[in-house]
Protein backbone atom coordinates (compact mmCIF):
# COMPACT_ATOMS: atom_id res chain seq x y z
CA UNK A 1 0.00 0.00 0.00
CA UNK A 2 2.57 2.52 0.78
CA UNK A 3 4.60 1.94 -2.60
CA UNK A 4 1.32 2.51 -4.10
CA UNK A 5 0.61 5.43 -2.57
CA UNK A 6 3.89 6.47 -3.51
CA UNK A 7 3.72 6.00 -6.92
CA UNK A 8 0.40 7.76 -6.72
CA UNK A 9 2.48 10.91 -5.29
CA UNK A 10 4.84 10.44 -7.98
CA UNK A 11 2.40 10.70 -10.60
CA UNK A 12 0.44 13.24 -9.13
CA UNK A 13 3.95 15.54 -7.93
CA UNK A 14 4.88 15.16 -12.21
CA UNK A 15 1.84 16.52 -13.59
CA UNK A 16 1.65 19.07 -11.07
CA UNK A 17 5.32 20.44 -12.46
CA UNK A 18 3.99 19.94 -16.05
CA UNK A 19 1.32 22.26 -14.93
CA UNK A 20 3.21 24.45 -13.22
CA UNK A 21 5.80 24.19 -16.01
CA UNK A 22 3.21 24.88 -18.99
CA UNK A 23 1.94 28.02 -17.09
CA UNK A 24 5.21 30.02 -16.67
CA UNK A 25 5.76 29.25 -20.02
CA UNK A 26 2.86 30.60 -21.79
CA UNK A 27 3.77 33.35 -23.52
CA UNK A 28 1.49 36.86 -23.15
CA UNK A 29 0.32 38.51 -26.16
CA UNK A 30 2.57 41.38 -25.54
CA UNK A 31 5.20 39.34 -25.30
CA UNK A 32 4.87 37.76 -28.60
CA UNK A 33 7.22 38.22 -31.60
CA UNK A 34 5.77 40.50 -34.66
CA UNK A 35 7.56 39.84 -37.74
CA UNK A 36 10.41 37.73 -39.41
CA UNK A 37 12.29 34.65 -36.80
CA UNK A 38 14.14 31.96 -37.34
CA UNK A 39 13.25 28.43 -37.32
CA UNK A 40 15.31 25.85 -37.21
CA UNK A 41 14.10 22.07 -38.77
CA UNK A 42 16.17 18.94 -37.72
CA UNK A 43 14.67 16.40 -40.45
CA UNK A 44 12.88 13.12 -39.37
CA UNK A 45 13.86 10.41 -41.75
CA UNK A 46 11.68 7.63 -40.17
CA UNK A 47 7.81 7.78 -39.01
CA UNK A 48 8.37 4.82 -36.97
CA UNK A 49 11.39 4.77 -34.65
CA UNK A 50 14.47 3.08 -35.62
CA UNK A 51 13.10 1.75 -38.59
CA UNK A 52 12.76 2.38 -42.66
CA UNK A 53 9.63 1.46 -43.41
CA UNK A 54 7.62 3.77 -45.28
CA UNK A 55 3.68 2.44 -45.58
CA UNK A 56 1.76 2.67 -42.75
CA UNK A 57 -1.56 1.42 -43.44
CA UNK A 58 -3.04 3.63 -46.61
CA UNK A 59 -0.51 6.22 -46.06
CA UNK A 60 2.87 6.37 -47.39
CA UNK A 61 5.83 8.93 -45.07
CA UNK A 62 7.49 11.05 -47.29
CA UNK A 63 9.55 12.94 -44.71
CA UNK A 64 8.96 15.32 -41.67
CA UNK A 65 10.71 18.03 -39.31
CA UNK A 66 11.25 18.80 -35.86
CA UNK A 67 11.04 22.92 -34.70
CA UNK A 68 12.44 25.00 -33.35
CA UNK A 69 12.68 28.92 -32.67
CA UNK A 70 13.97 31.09 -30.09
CA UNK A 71 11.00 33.72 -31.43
CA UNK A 72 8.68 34.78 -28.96
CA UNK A 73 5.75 32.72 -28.72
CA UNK A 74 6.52 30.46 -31.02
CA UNK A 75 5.13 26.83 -30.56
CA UNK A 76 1.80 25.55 -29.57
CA UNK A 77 0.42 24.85 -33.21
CA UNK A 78 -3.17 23.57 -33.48
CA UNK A 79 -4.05 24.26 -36.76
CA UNK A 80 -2.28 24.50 -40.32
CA UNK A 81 -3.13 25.43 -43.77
CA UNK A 82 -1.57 25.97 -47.04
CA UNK A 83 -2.15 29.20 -48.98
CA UNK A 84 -3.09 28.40 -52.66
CA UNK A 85 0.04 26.21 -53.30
CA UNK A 86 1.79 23.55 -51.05
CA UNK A 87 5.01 26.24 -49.74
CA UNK A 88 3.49 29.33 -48.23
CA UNK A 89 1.72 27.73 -45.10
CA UNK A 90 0.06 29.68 -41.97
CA UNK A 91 -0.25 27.75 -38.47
CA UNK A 92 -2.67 29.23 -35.53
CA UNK A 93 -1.72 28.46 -31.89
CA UNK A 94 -3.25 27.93 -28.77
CA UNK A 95 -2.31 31.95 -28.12
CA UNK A 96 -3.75 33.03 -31.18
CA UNK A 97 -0.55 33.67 -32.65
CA UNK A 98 -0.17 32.93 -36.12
CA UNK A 99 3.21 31.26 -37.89
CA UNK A 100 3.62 32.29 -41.68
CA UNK A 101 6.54 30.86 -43.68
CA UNK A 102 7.44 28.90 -46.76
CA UNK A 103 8.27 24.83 -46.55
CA UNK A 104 10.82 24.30 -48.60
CA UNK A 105 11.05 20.66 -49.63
CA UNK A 106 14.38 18.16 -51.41
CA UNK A 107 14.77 17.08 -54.75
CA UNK A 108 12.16 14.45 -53.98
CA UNK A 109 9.32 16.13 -52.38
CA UNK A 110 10.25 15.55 -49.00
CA UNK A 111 9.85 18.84 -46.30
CA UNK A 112 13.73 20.13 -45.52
CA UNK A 113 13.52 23.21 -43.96
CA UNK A 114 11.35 26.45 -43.22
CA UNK A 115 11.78 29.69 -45.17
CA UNK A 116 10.31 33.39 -44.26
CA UNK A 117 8.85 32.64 -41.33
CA UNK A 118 7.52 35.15 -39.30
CA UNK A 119 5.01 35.73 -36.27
CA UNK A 120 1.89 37.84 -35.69
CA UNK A 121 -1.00 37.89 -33.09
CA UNK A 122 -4.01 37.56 -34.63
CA UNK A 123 -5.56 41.32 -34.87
CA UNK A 124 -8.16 41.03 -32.07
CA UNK A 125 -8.99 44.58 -30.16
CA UNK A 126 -8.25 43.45 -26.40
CA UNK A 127 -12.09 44.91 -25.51
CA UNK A 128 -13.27 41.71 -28.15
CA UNK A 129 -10.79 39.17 -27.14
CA UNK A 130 -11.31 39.62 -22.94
CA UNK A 131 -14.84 41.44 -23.49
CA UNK A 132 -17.18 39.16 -25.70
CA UNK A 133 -15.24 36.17 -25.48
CA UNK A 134 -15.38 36.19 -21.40
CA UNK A 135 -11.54 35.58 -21.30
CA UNK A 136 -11.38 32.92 -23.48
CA UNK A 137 -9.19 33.04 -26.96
CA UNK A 138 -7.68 29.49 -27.68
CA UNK A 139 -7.02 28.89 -30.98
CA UNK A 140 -7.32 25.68 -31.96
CA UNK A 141 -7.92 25.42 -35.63
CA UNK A 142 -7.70 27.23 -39.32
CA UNK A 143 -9.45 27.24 -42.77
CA UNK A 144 -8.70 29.48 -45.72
CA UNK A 145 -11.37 29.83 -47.94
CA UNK A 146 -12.42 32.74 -50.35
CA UNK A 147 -8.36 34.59 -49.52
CA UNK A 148 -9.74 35.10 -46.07
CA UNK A 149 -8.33 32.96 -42.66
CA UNK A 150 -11.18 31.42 -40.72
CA UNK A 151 -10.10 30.15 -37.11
CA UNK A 152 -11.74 28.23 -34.68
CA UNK A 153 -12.02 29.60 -31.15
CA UNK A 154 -12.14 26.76 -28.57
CA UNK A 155 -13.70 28.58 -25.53
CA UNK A 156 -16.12 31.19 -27.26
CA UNK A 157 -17.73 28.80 -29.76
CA UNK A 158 -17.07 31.52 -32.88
CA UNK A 159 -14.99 30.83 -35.83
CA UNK A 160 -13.97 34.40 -37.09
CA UNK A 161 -12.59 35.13 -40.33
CA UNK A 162 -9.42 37.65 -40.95
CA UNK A 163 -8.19 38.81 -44.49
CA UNK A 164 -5.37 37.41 -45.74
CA UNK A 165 -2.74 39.21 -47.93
CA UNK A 166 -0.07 37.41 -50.71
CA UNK A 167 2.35 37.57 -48.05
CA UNK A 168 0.70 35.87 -45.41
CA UNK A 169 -0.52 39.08 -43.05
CA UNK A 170 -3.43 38.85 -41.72
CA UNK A 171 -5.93 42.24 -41.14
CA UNK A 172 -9.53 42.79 -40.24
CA UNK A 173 -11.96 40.51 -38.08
CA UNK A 174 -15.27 39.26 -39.17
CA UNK A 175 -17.37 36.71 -36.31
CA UNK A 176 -19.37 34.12 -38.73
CA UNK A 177 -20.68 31.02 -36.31
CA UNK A 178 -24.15 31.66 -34.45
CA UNK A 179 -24.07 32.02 -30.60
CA UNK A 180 -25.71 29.08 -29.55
CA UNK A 181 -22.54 26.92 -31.15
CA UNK A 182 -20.87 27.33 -27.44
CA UNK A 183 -24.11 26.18 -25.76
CA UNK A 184 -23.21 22.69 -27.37
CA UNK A 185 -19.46 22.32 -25.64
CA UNK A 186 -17.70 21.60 -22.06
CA UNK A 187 -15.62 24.01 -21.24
CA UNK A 188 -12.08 23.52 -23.24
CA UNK A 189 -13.91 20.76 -25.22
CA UNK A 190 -15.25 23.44 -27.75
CA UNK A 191 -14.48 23.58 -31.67
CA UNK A 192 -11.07 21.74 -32.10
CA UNK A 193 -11.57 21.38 -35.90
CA UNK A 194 -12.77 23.28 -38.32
CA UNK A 195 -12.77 22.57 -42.56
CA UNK A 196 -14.42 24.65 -45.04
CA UNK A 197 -16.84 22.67 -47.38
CA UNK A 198 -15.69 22.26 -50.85
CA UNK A 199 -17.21 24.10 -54.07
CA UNK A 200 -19.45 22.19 -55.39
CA UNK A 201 -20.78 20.58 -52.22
CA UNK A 202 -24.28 21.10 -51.00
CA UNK A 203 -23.03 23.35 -47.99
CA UNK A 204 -20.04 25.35 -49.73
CA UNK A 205 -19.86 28.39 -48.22
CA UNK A 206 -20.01 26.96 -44.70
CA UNK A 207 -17.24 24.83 -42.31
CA UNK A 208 -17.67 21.43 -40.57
CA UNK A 209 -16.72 22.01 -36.90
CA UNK A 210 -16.38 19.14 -34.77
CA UNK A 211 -15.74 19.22 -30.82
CA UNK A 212 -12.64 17.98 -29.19
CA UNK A 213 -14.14 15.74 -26.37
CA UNK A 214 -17.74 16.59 -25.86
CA UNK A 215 -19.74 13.60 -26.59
CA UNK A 216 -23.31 13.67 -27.19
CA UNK A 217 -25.80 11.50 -25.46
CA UNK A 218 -25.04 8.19 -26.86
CA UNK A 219 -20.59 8.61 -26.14
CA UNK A 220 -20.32 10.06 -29.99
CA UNK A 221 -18.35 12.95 -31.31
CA UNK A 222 -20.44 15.89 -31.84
CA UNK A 223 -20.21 17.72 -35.03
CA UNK A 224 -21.71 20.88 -36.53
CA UNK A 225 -22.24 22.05 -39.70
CA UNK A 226 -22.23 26.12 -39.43
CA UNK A 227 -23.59 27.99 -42.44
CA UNK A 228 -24.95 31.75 -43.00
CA UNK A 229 -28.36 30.10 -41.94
CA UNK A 230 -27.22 28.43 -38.93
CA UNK A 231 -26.14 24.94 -37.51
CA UNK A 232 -27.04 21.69 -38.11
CA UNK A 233 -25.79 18.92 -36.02
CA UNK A 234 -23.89 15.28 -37.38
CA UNK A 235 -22.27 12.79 -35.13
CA UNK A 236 -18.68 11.01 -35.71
CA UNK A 237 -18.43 7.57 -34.47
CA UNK A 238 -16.26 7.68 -30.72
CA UNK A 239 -13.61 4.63 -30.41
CA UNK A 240 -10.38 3.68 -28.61
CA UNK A 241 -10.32 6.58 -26.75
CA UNK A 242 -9.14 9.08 -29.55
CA UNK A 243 -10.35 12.97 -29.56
CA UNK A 244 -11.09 14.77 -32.50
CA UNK A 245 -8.30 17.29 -33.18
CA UNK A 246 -8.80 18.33 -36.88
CA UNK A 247 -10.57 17.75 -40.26
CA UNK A 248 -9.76 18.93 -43.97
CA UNK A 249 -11.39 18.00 -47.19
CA UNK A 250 -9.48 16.37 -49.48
CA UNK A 251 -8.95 17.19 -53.27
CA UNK A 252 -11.60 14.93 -54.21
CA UNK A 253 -14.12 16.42 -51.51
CA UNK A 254 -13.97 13.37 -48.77
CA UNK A 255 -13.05 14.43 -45.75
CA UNK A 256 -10.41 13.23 -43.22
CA UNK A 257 -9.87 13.79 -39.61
CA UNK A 258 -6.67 13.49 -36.90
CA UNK A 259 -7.80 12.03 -33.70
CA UNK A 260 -5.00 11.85 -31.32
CA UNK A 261 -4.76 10.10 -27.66
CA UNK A 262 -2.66 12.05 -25.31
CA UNK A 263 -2.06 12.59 -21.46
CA UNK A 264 -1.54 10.31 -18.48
CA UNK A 265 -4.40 8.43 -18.51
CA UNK A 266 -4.52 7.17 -22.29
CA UNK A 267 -2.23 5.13 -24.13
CA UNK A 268 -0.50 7.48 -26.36
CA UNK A 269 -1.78 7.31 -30.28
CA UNK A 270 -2.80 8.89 -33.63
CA UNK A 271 -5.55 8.03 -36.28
CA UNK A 272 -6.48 9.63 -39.19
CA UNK A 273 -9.69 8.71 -40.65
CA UNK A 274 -11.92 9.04 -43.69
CA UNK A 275 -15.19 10.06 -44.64
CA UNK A 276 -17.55 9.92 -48.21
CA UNK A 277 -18.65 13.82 -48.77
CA UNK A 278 -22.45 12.15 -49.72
CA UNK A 279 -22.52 11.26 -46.11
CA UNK A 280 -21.79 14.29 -44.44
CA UNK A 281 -25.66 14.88 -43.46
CA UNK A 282 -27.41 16.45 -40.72
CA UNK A 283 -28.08 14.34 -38.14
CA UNK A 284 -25.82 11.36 -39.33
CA UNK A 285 -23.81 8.81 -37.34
CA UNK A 286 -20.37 8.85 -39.70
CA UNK A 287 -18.04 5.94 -39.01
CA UNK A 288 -15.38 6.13 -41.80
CA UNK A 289 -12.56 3.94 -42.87
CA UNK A 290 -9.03 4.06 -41.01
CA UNK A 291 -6.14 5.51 -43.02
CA UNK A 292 -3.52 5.68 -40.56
CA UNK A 293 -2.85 4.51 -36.76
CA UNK A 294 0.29 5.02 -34.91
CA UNK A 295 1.09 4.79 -31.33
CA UNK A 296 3.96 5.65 -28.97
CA UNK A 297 6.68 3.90 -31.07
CA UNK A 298 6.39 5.94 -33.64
CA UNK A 299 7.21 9.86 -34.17
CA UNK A 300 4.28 11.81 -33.10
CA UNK A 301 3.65 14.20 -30.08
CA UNK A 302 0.23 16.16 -29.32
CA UNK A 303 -0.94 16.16 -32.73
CA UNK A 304 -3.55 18.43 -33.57
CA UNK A 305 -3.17 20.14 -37.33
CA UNK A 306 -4.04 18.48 -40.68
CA UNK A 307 -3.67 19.63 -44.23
CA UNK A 308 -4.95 17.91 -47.40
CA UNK A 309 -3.10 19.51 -50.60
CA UNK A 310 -2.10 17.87 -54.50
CA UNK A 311 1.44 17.52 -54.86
CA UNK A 312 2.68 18.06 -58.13
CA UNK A 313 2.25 15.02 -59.78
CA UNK A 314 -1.88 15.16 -58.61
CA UNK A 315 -1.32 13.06 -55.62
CA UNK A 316 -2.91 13.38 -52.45
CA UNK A 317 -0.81 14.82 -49.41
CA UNK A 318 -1.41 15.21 -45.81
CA UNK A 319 0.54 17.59 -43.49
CA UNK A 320 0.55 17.29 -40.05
CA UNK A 321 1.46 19.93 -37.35
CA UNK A 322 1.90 18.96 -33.24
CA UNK A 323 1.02 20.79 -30.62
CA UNK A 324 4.05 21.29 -27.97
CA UNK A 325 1.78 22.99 -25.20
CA UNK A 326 5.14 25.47 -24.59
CA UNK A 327 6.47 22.49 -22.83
CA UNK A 328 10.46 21.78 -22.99
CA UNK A 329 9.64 17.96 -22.84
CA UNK A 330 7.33 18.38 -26.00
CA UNK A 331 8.14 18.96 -30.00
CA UNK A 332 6.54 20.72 -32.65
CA UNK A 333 6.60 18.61 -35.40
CA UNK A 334 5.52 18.79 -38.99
CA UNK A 335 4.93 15.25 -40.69
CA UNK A 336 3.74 14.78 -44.48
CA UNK A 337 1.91 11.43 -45.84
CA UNK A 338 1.01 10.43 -49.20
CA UNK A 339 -2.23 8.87 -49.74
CA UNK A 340 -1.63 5.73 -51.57
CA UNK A 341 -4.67 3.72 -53.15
C-alpha cells in the first residue's frame, strides 16, 4: 500500500510540475514576436522509430521536421493550412498567434527546412478578445477559404474570419458562427476542428466544426455544420479513446480527420480517418474507414493540425502539425503522408 501510494504521489507531484511548467511558459500577447524569426528544422527520416519502413496502413511517409525557434511565442500549433500552393503555409496556436513561412522541400518532395517565417497575433482589439469572449481566446484550428483565414475559437464557440494578404498578413476581423454553437461544448472541449466545405458541395460556403471531447448523449463525437443560416448537427463515431483534433477535405471532396490520444491516462496514439462527402448529413452517425494509426513507437507528439493539398504530380498529401503545449519535454513537429490507393 505505501509503494502505491507512492507511486500515486509520484504521478500526481509530475503533472503538477507539467502544470506548473506549462503556465510560466505561456507566452502573453505582448510578449509575442511580430515579424520575421528563425526556425530551425532537424529532419525526421523515419515515421516509426528506428526503422525504414515507409507504408503505414493507406498512407505512405514522405519525410517530416522537428522545430524549433527562439521567437517569442513560437510553438503551440493547433491548426495548419496551405495558402493556394503547397510552400506558403500559416499555423494558428493555442495563443492566437499565427506562424507564416514557406516549406521548402528536397529534390524528392520531402519537407527540408522552413523559409520566411515570421510571427503575428491575430488582430483582435483586447475589448473583443477579454470582453465578448469572457476571457477565453484558444485557438485551436484554421481554414482558408475565399483569400480570407477562418479560425476556430475553442472557448467562445465563434470561428472568425481575418483577411489574408499574398504575403501571409493577416488584417480585419469578421465573427461568422451563431451564438448558440458554445451552448453545445464543455468548457475547453469546444471547436477543435474546423474545414471549409468544398465548391461544389451542398453546404459550400459553410465549415464542418467538430468538438474535441464533448460527446453527445449516446458517447459520440459531436459535429456541426455552421452555415450563413445556422447549424445543423452530425455525429462522428467515438472509439479507442481518440479525440477529435482536426478535419480537412481532401482534393476529391472526402473528408479526413486526426484524432490523437494524449495525457496520463490514455495510451498514447494517432488516427487519421476518412469520410464519403455524400454522407456528411445532418443528423448522421459517420463511421469512416481508417487511413492511418500510430502509437507511442512511432514519431508523433500532441498532434492536432491536418492539411490535405495535390502535390505536383496530382497526388494526395497530408501535413501534419503537433502541438508542444510550450512544454520543454514536448516537440513541434511537422509530418507529411502520401495517400496511396
Amino acid at each position: 500500500m505505501r509503494r502505491r501510494r507512492f507511486a500515486l504521489l509520484l504521478v500526481g507531484t509530475a503533472f503538477a510540475a507539467a502544470v506548473a511548467i506549462w503556465s510560466v511558459t505561456q507566452p502573453s500577447i505582448g510578449a509575442v514576436t511580430t515579424g520575421p524569426i528563425t526556425v530551425t528544422a532537424a529532419r525526421i527520416l523515419n515515421f516509426r522509430i528506428a526503422d525504414t519502413q515507409t507504408r503505414f496502413g493507406k498512407l505512405e511517409f514522405i519525410g517530416g521536421l522537428q522545430l524549433e525557434s527562439d521567437g517569442h511565442g513560437f510553438g503551440g500549433f493547433s491548426g495548419f493550412r496551405f495558402l493556394g500552393d503547397r510552400e506558403h503555409f500559416i499555423a494558428v496556436s493555442d495563443k492566437c498567434v499565427a506562424l507564416t513561412g514557406v516549406l521548402v522541400r528536397d529534390v524528392t518532395g520531402a519537407p527540408d527546412n522552413i523559409a520566411s517565417a515570421a510571427l503575428q497575433p491575430l488582430p483582435i482589439d483586447a475589448q473583443t478578445r477579454l470582453g465578448a469572449w469572457g476571457g477565453w481566446s484558444d485557438c485551436e484550428a484554421v481554414a482558408t477559404a475565399n483569400g480570407q483565414a477562418w479560425v476556430a475559437f475553442e472557448g467562445s464557440g465563434w470561428i472568425g474570419g481575418f483577411s489574408l494578404d499574398a504575403a501571409g498578413q493577416l488584417s480585419g476581423f469578421t465573427r461568422f458562427s451563431p451564438e448558440n454553437i458554445r451552448q453545445k461544448f464543455r468548457r475547453n472541449k469546444g471547436i477543435e476542428s474546423l474545414a471549409a466545405f468544398p465548391a461544389g458541395s451542398q453546404f459550400a460556403g459553410g465549415f464542418l466544426t467538430i468538438a474535441e471531447d464533448t460527446p453527445d448523449a449516446t458517447g459520440n463525437h459531436q459535429a456541426f455544420i455552421v452555415g450563413p443560416g445556422g447549424i445543423a448537427q452530425l455525429h462522428i463515431e467515438r472509439t479507442d479513446d481518440y479525440a477529435v483534433t482536426d478535419a480537412d477535405f481532401l482534393p476529391d471532396g472526402d473528408l479526413v480527420i486526426l484524432e490523437r490520444r494524449f495525457g496520463l491516462s490514455v495510451k498514447t496514439g494517432i488516427r487519421i480517418r476518412r469520410f464519403p462527402l455524400g454522407q456528411i448529413q445532418p443528423g448522421v452517425l459517420l463511421v469512416g474507414d481508417v487511413l492511418m494509426e500510430a502509437g507511442a513507437s512511432y514519431r508523433i507528439d500532441n498532434m492536432e493540425g491536418i492539411a490535405a493539398t495535390l502535390d505536383h504530380e496530382g497526388r494526395t498529401t497530408l501535413t501534419l502539425i503537433s502541438d508542444d503545449n510550450f512544454n520543454y519535454f514536448q516537440s513541434n513537429l511537422l509530418l507529411e503522408f502520401r495517400l496511396v490507393e
